[in-house]
C-alpha atoms as a PDB file:
ATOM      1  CA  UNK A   1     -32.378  76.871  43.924  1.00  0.00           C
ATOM      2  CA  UNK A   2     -30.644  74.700  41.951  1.00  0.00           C
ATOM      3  CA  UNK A   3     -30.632  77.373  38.784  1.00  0.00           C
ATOM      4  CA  UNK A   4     -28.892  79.804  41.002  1.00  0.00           C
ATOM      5  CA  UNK A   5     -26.356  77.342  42.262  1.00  0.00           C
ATOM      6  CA  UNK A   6     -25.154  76.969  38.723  1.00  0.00           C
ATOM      7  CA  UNK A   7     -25.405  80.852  38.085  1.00  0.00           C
ATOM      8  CA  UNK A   8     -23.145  81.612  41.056  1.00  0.00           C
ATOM      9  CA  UNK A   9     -20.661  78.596  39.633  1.00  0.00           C
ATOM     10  CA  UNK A  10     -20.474  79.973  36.724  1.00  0.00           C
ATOM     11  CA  UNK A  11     -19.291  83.637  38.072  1.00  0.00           C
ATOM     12  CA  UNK A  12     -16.580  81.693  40.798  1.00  0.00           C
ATOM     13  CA  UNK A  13     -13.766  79.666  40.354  1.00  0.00           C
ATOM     14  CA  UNK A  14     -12.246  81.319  37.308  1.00  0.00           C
ATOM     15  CA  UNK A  15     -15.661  79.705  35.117  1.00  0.00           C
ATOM     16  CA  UNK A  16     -17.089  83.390  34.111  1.00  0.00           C
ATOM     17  CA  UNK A  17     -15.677  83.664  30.962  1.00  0.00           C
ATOM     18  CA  UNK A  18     -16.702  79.786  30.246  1.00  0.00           C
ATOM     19  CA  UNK A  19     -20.399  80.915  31.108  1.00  0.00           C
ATOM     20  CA  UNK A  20     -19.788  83.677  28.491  1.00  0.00           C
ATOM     21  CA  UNK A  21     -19.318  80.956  26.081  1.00  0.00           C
ATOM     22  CA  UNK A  22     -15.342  81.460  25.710  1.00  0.00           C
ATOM     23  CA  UNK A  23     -12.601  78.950  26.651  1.00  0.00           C
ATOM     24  CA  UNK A  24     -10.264  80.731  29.028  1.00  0.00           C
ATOM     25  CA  UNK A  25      -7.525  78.707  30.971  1.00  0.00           C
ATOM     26  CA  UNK A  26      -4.760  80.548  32.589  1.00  0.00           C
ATOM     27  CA  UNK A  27      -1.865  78.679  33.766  1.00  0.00           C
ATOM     28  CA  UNK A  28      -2.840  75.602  30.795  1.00  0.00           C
ATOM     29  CA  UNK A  29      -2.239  77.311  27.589  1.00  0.00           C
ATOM     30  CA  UNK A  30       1.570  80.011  27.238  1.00  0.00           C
ATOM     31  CA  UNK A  31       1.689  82.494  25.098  1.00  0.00           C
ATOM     32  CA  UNK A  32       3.419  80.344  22.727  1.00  0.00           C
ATOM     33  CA  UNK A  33       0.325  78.386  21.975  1.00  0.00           C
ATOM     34  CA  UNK A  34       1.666  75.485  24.097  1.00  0.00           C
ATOM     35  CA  UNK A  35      -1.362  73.822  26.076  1.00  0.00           C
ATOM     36  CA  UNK A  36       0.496  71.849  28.984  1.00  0.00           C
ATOM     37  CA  UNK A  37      -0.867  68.674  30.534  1.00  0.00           C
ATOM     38  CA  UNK A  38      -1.482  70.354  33.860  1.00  0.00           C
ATOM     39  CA  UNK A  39      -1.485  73.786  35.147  1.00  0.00           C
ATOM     40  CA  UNK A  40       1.878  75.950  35.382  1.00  0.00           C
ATOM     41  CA  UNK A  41       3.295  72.376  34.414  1.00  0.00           C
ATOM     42  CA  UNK A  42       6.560  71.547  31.985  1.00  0.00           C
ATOM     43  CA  UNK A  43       4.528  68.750  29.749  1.00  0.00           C
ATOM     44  CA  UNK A  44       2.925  68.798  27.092  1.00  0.00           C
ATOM     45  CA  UNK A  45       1.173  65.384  26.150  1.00  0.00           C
ATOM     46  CA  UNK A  46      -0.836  66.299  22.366  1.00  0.00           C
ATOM     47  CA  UNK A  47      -3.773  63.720  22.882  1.00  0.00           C
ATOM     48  CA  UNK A  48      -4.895  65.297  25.683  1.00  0.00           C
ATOM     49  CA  UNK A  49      -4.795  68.868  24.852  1.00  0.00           C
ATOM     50  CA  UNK A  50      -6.502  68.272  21.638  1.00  0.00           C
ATOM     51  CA  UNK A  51      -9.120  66.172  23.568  1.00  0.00           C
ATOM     52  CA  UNK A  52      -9.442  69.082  25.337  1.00  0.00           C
ATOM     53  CA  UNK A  53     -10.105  71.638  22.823  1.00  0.00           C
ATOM     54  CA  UNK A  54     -12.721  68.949  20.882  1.00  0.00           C
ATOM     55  CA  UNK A  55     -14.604  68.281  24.207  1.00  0.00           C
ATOM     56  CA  UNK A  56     -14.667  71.619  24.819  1.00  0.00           C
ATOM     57  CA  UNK A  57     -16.142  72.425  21.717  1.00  0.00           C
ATOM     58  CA  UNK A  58     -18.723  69.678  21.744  1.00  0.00           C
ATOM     59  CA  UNK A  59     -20.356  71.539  25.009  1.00  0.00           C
ATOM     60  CA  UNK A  60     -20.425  75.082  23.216  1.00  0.00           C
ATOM     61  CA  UNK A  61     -17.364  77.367  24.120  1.00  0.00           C
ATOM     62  CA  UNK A  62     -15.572  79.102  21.625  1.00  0.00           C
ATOM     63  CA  UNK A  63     -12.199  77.559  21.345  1.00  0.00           C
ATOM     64  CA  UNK A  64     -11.081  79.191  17.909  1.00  0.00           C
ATOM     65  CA  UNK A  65      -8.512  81.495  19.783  1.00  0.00           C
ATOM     66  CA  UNK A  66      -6.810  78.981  21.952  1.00  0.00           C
ATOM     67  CA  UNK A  67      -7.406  76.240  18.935  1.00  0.00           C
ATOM     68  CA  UNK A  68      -5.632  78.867  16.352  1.00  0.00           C
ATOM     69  CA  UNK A  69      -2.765  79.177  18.832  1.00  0.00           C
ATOM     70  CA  UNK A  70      -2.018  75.666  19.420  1.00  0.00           C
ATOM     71  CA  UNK A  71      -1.890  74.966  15.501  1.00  0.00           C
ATOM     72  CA  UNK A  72       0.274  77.310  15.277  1.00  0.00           C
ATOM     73  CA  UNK A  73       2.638  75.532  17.812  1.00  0.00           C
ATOM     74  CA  UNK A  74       2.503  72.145  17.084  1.00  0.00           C
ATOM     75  CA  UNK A  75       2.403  71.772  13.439  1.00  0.00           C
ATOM     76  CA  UNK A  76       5.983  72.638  12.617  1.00  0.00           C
ATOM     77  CA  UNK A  77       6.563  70.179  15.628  1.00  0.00           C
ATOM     78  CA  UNK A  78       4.752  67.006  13.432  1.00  0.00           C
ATOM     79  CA  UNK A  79       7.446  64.707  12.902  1.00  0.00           C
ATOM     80  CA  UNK A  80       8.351  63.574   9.443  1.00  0.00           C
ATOM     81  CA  UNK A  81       6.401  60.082  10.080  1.00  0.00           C
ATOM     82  CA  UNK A  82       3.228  62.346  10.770  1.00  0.00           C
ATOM     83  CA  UNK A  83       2.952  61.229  13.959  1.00  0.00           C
ATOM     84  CA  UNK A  84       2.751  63.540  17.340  1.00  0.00           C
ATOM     85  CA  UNK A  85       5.565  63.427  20.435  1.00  0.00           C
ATOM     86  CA  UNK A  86       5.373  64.439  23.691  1.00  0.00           C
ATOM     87  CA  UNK A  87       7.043  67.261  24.915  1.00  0.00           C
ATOM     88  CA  UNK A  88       8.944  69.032  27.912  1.00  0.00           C
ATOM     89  CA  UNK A  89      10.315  72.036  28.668  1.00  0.00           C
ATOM     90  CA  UNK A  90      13.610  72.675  29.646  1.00  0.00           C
ATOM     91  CA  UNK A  91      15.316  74.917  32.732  1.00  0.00           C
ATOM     92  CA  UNK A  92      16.072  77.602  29.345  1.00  0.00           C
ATOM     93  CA  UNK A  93      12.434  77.366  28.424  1.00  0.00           C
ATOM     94  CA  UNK A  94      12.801  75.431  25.186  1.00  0.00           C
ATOM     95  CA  UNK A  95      10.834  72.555  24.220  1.00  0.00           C
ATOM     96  CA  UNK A  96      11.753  69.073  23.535  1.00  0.00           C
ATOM     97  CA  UNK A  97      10.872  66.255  22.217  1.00  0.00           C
ATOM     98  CA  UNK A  98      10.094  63.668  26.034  1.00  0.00           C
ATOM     99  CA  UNK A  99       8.528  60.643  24.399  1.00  0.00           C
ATOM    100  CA  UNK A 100       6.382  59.329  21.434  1.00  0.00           C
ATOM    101  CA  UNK A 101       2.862  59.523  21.525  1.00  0.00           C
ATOM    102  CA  UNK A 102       0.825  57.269  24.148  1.00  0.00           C
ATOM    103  CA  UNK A 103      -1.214  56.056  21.508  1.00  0.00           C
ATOM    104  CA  UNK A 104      -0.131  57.106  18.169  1.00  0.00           C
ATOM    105  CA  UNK A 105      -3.706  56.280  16.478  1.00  0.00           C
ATOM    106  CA  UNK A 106      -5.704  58.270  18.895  1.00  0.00           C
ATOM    107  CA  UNK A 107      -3.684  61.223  19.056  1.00  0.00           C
ATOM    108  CA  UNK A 108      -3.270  61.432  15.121  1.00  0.00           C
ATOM    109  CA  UNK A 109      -7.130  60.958  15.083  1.00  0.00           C
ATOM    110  CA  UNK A 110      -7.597  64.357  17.441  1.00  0.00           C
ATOM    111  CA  UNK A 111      -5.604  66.668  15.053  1.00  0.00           C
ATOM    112  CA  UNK A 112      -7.354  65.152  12.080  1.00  0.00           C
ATOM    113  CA  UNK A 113     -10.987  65.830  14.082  1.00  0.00           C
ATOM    114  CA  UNK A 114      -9.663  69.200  15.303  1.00  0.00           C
ATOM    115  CA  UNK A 115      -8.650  70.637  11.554  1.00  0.00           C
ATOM    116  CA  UNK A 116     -11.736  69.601  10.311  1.00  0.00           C
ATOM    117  CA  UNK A 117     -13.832  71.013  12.733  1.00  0.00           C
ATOM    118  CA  UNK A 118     -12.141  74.191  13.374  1.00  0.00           C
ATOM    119  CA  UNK A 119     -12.223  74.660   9.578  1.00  0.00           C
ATOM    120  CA  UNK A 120     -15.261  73.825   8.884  1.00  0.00           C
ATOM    121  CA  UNK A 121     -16.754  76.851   7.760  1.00  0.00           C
ATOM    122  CA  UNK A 122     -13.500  78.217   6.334  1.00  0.00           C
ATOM    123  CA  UNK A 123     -10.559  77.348   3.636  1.00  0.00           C
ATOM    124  CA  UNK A 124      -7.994  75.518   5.828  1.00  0.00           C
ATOM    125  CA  UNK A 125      -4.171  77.144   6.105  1.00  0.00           C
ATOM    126  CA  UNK A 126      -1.819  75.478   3.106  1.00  0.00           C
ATOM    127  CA  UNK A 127       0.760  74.596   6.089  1.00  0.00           C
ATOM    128  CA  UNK A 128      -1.971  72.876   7.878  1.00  0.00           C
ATOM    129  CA  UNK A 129      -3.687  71.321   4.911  1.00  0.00           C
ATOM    130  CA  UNK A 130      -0.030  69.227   4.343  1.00  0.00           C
ATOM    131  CA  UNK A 131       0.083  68.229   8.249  1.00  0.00           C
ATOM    132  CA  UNK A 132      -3.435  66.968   7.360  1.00  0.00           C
ATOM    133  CA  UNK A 133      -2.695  64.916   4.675  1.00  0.00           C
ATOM    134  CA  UNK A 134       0.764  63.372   6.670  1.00  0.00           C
ATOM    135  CA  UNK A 135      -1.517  62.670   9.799  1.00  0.00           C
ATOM    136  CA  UNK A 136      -3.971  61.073   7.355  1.00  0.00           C
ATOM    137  CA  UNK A 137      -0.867  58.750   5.950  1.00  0.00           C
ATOM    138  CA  UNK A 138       0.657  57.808   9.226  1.00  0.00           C
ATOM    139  CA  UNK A 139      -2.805  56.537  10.487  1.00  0.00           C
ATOM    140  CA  UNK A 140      -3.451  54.042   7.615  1.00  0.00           C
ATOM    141  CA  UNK A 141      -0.038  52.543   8.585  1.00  0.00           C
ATOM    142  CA  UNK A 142      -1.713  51.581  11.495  1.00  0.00           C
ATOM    143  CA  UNK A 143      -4.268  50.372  10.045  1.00  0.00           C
ATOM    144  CA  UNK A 144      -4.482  46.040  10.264  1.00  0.00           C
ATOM    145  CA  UNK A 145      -5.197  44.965   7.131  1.00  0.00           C
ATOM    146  CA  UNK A 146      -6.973  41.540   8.215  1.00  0.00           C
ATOM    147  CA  UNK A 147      -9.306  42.831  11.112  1.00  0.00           C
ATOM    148  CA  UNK A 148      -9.757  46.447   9.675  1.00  0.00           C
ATOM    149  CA  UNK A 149      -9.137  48.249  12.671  1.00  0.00           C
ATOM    150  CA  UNK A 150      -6.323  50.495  14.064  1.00  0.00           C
ATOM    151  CA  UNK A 151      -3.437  49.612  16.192  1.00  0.00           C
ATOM    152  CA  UNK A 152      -2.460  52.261  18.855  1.00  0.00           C
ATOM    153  CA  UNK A 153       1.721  52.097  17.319  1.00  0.00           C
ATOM    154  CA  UNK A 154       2.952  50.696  14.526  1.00  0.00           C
ATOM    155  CA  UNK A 155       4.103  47.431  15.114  1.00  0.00           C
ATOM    156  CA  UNK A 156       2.055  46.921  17.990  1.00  0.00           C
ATOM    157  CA  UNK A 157      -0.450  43.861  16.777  1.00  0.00           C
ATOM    158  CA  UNK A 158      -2.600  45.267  19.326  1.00  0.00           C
ATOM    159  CA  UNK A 159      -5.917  47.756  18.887  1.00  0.00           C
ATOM    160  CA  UNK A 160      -7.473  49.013  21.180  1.00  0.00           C
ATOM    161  CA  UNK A 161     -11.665  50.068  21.737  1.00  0.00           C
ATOM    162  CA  UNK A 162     -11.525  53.681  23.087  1.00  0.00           C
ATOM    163  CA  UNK A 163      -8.704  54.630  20.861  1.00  0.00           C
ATOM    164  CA  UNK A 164     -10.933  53.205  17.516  1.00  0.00           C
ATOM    165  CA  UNK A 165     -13.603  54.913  18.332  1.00  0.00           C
ATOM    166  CA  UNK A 166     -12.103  58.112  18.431  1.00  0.00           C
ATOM    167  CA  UNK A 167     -10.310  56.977  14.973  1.00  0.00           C
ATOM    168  CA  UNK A 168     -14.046  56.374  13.320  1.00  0.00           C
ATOM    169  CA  UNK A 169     -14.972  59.887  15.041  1.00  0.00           C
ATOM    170  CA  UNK A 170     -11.789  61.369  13.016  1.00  0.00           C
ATOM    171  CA  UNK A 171     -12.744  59.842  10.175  1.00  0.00           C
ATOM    172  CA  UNK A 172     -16.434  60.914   9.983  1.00  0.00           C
ATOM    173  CA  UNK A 173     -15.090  64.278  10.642  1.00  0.00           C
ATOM    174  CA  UNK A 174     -12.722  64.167   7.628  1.00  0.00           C
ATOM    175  CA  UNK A 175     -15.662  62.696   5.839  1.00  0.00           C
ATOM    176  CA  UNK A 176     -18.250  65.082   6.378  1.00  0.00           C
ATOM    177  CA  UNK A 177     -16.128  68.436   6.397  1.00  0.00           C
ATOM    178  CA  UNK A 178     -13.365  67.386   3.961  1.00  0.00           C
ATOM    179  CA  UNK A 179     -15.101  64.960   1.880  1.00  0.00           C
ATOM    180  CA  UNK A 180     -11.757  62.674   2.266  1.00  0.00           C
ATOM    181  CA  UNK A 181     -12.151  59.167   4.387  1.00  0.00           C
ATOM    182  CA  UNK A 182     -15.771  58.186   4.316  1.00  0.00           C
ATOM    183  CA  UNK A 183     -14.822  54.989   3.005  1.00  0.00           C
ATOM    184  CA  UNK A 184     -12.007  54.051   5.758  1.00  0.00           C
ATOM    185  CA  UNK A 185     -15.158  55.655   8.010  1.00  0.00           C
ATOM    186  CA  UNK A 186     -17.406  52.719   6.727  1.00  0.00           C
ATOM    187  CA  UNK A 187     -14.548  50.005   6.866  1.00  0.00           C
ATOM    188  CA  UNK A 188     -14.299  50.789  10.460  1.00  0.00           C
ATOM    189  CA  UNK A 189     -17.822  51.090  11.670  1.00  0.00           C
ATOM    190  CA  UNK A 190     -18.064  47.823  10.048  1.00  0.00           C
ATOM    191  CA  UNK A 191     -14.650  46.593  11.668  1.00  0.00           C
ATOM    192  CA  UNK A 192     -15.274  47.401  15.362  1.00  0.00           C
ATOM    193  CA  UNK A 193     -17.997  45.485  16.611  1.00  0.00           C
ATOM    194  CA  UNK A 194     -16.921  42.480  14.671  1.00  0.00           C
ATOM    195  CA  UNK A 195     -13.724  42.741  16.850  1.00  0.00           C
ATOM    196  CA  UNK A 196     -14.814  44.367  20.060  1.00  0.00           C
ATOM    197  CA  UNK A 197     -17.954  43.393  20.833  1.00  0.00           C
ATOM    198  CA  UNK A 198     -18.698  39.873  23.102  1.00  0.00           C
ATOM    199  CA  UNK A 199     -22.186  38.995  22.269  1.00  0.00           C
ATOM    200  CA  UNK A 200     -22.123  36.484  25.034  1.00  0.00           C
ATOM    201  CA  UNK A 201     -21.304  38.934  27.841  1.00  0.00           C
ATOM    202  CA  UNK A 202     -22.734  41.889  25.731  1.00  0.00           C
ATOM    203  CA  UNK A 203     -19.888  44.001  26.983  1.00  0.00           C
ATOM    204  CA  UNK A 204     -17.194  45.546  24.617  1.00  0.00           C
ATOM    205  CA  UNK A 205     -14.189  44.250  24.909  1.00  0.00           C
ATOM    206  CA  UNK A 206     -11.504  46.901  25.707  1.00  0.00           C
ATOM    207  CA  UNK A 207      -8.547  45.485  23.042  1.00  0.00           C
ATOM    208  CA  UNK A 208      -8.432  43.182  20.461  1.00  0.00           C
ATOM    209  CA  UNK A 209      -6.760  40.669  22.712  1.00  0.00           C
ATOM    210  CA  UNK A 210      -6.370  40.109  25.894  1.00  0.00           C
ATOM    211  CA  UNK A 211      -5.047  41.844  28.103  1.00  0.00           C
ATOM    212  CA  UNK A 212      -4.345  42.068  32.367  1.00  0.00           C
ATOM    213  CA  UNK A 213      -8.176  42.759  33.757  1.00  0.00           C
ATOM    214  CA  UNK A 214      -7.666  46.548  34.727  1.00  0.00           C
ATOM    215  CA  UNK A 215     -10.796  48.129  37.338  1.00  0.00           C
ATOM    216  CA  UNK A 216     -12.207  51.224  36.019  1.00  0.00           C
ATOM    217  CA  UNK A 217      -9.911  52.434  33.332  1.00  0.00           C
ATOM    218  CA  UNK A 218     -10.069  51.456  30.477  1.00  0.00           C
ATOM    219  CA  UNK A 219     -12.773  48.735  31.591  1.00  0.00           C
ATOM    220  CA  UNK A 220     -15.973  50.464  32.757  1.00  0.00           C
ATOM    221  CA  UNK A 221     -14.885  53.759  30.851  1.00  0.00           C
ATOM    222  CA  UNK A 222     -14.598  52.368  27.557  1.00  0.00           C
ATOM    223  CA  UNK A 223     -18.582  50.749  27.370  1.00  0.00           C
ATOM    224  CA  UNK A 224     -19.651  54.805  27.253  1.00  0.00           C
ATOM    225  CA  UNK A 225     -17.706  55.544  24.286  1.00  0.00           C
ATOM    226  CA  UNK A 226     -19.529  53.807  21.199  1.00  0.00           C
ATOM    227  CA  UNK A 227     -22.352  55.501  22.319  1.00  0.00           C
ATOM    228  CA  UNK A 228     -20.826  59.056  22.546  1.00  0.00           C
ATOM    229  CA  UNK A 229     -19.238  58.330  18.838  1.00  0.00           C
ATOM    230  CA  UNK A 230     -23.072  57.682  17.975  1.00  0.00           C
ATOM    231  CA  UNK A 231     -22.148  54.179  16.927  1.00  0.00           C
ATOM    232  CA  UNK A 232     -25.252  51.567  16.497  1.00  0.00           C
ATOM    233  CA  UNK A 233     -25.791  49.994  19.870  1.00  0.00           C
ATOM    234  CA  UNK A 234     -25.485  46.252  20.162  1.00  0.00           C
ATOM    235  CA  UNK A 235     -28.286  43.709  21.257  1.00  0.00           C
ATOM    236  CA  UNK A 236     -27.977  43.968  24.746  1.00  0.00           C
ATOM    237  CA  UNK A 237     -25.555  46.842  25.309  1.00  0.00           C
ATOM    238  CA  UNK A 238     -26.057  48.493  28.569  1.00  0.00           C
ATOM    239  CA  UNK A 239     -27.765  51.733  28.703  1.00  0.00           C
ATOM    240  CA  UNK A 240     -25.882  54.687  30.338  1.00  0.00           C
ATOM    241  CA  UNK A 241     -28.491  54.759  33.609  1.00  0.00           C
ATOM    242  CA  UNK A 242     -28.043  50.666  33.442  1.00  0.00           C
ATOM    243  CA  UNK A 243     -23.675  51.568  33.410  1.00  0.00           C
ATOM    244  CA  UNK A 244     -24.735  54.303  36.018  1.00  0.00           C
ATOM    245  CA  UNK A 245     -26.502  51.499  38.442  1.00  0.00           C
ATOM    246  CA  UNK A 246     -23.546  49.469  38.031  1.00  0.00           C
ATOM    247  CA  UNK A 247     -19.831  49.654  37.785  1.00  0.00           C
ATOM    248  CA  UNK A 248     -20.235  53.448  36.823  1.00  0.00           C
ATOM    249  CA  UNK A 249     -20.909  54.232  40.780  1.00  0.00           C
ATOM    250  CA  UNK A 250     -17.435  55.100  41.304  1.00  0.00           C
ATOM    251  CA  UNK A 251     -17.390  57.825  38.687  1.00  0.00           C
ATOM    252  CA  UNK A 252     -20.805  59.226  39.695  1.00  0.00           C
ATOM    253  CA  UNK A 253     -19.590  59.531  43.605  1.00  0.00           C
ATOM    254  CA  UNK A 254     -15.940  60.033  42.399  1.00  0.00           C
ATOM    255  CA  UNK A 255     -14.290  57.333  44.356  1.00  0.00           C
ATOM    256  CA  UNK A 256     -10.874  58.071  44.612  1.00  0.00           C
ATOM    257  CA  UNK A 257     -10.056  54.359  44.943  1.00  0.00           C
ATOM    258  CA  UNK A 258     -11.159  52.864  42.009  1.00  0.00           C
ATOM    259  CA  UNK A 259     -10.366  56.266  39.877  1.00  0.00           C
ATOM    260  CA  UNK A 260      -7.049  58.003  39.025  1.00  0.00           C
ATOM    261  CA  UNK A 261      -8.437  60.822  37.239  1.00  0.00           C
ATOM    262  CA  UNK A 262     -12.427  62.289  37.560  1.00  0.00           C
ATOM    263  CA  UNK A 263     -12.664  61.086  33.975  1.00  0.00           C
ATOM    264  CA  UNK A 264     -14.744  64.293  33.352  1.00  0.00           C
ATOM    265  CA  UNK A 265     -15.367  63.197  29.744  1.00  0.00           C
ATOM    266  CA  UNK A 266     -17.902  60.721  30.722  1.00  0.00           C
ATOM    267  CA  UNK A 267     -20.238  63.518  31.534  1.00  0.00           C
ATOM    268  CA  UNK A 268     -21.073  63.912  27.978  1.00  0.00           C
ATOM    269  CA  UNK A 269     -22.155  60.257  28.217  1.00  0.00           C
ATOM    270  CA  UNK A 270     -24.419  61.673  30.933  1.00  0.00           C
ATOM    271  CA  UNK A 271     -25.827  64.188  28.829  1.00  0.00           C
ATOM    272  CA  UNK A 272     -25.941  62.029  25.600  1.00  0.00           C
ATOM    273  CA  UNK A 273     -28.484  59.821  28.041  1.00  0.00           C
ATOM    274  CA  UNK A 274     -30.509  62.541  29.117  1.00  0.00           C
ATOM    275  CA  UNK A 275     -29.193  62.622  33.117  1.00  0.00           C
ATOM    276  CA  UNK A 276     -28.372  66.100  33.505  1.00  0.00           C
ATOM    277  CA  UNK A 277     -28.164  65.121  37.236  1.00  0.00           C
ATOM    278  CA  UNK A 278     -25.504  62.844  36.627  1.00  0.00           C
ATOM    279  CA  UNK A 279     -23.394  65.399  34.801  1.00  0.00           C
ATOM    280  CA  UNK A 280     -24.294  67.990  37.155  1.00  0.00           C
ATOM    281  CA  UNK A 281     -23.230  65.546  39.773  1.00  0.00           C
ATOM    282  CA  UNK A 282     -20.020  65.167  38.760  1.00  0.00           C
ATOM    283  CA  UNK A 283     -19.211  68.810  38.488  1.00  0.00           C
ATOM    284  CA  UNK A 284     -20.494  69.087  42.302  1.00  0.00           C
ATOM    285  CA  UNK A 285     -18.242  66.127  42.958  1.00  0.00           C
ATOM    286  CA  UNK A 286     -15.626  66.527  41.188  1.00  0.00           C
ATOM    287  CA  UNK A 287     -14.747  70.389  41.843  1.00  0.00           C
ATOM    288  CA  UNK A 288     -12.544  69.681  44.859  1.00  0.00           C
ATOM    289  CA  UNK A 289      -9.656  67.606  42.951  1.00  0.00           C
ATOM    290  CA  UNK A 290      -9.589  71.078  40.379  1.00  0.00           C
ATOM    291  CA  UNK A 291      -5.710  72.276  40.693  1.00  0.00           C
ATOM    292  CA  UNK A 292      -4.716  69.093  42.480  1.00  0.00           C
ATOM    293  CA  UNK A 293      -2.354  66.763  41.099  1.00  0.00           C
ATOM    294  CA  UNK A 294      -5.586  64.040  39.852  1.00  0.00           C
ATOM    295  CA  UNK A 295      -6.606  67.170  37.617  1.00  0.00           C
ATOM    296  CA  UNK A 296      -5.494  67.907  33.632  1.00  0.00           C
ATOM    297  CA  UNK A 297      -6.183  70.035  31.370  1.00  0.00           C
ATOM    298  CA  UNK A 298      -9.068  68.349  29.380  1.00  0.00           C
ATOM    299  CA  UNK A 299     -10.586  68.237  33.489  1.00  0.00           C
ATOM    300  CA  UNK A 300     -10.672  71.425  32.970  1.00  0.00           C
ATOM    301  CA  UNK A 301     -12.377  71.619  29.767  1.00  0.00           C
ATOM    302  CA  UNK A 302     -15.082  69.491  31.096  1.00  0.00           C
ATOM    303  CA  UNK A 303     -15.534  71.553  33.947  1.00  0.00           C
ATOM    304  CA  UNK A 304     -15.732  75.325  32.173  1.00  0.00           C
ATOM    305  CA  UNK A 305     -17.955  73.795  29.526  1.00  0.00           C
ATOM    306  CA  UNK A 306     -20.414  71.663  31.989  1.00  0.00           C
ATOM    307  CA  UNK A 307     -20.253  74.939  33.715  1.00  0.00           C
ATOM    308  CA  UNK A 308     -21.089  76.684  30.662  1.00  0.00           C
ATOM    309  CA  UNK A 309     -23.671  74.613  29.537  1.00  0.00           C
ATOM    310  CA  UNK A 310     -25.378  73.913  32.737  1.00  0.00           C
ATOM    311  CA  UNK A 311     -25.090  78.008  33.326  1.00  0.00           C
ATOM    312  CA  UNK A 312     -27.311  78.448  29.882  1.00  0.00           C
ATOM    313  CA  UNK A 313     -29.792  76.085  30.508  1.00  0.00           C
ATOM    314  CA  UNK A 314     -30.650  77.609  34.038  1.00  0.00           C
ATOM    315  CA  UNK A 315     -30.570  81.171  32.490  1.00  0.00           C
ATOM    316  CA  UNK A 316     -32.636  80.394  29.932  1.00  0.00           C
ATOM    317  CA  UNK A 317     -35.376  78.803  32.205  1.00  0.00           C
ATOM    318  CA  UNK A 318     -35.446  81.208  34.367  1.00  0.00           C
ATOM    319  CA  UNK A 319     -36.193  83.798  31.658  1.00  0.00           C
ATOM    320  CA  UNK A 320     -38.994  81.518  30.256  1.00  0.00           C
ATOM    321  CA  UNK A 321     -40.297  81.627  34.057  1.00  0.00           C
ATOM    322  CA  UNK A 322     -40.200  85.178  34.217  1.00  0.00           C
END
């Protein structure tokens, strides 16, 4: 039953082509290349749609077309400090430059991961080999020189978990497809629990100093994502069904008061601890905030590739029952 509930999901609600394997969002990506924040929407915020592309990656859709398209865009848009703005479109369609980055660290770590992994197999553009190398500048300016890790802006004096980890998943990426970083990759690996991690409380601790208690985000959220970076667990760190039992109800039951977004990425979390149901959960949970103002575009990428992913499994054990 529950094989053929994923089938028919896979052939509805716009996910056929993600069962095919292939990333396909209408309304999130123009024909410029742009990928806006939300669907049919005028903002384009460059952490997320490279979060986006990676995550959907990691569950096994093709993203070269859509990942080729949005180079193309936002390279020439790299500022000359290497960092990544956000960006809105005006009433005569032209793009321009709405803010600086959230998080400067994490959002120069997803171009670095997405070059390297999109290029993997193949001799990386000369334009984009030059962005690489100014990304890969501006982020050890951010680097503290004392503690070891990254701050999220220069200036700042403040680092944060989430956005390190995805730094040390940049950096392994850089290491192991480029060659370039492995020893800023080790420096960090080192650097992070020595500044993160509370052996008293064995919780991580979200940013390198305190800040106002916050619910689920970035609180609960950020415990999963050592683990999804493969990162050593700690004595004592919670497993995921442990996290699950605990203040990760909210997610699993989407509880629309103690979440702003579905926080789809925590599904590979789900998978990474062998509870399919949890990730297939979400997707049953989640579905009816799709379109709706609580849903972006790396939602969506969750969604088609869970979809996808889920949708091969069941195929492929139903053929091995047949």
């Amino acid at each position: 039953m529950m094989k053929r509930l994923y089938l028919l999901l896979a052939l509805c609600c716009g996910a056929g082509q993600a069962a095919a394997g292939l990333l396909s969002w209408p309304g999130y990506q123009d024909e410029d290349g742009a990928i806006l924040l939300q669907a049919h929407g005028r903002h384009v915020d460059p952490y997320f749609a490279m979060k986006a592309l990676l995550t959907a990656d990691e569950l096994g859709l093709s993203i070269a077309s859509a990942a080729d398209a949005w180079t193309a865009w936002l390279a020439p848009r790299q500022e000359s400090n290497g960092s990544f703005p956000r960006f809105e479109r005006q009433a005569d369609g032209v793009w321009r430059r709405a803010a600086d980055a959230d998080a400067d660290d994490s959002t120069l770590a997803m171009w670095i991961s997405l070059l390297n992994r999109r290029y993997r197999r193949q001799e990386m553009p000369p334009a984009l080999q030059v962005s690489l190398a100014r990304a890969r500048r501006a982020l050890w300016r951010l680097r503290q020189a004392r503690s070891g890790v990254y701050d999220y802006t220069a200036g700042a004096k403040l680092a944060y978990l989430m956005d390190n980890v995805e730094v040390y998943a940049a950096l392994r990426d850089d290491c192991v497809n480029a060659g370039a970083s492995c020893r800023r990759m080790r420096q960090l690996a080192a650097a992070l629990p020595k500044t993160f991690w509370e052996a008293k409380t064995r919780r991580w601790r979200v940013a390198s100093r305190d800040i106002p208690p916050i619910a689920f985000y970035p609180e609960a959220a950020a415990q999963l994502f050592p683990d999804m970076a493969d990162l050593p667990a700690m004595p004592g760190q919670a497993s995921f069904d442990a996290w699950l039992r605990g203040e990760g109800r909210p997610w699993l039951v989407q509880d629309k008061a103690h979440l702003d977004f579905p926080w789809g990425v925590l599904a590979l979390a789900a998978l990474r601890g062998g509870r399919e149901d949890a990730a297939r959960a979400w997707l049953r949970q989640a579905a009816p905030a799709r379109g709706t103002p609580r849903w972006n575009v790396l939602e969506e990428a969750v969604f088609q590739g869970l979809t996808h992913r889920l949708a091969t499994a069941a195929e492929q054990e139903q053929r091995q029952e047949e």
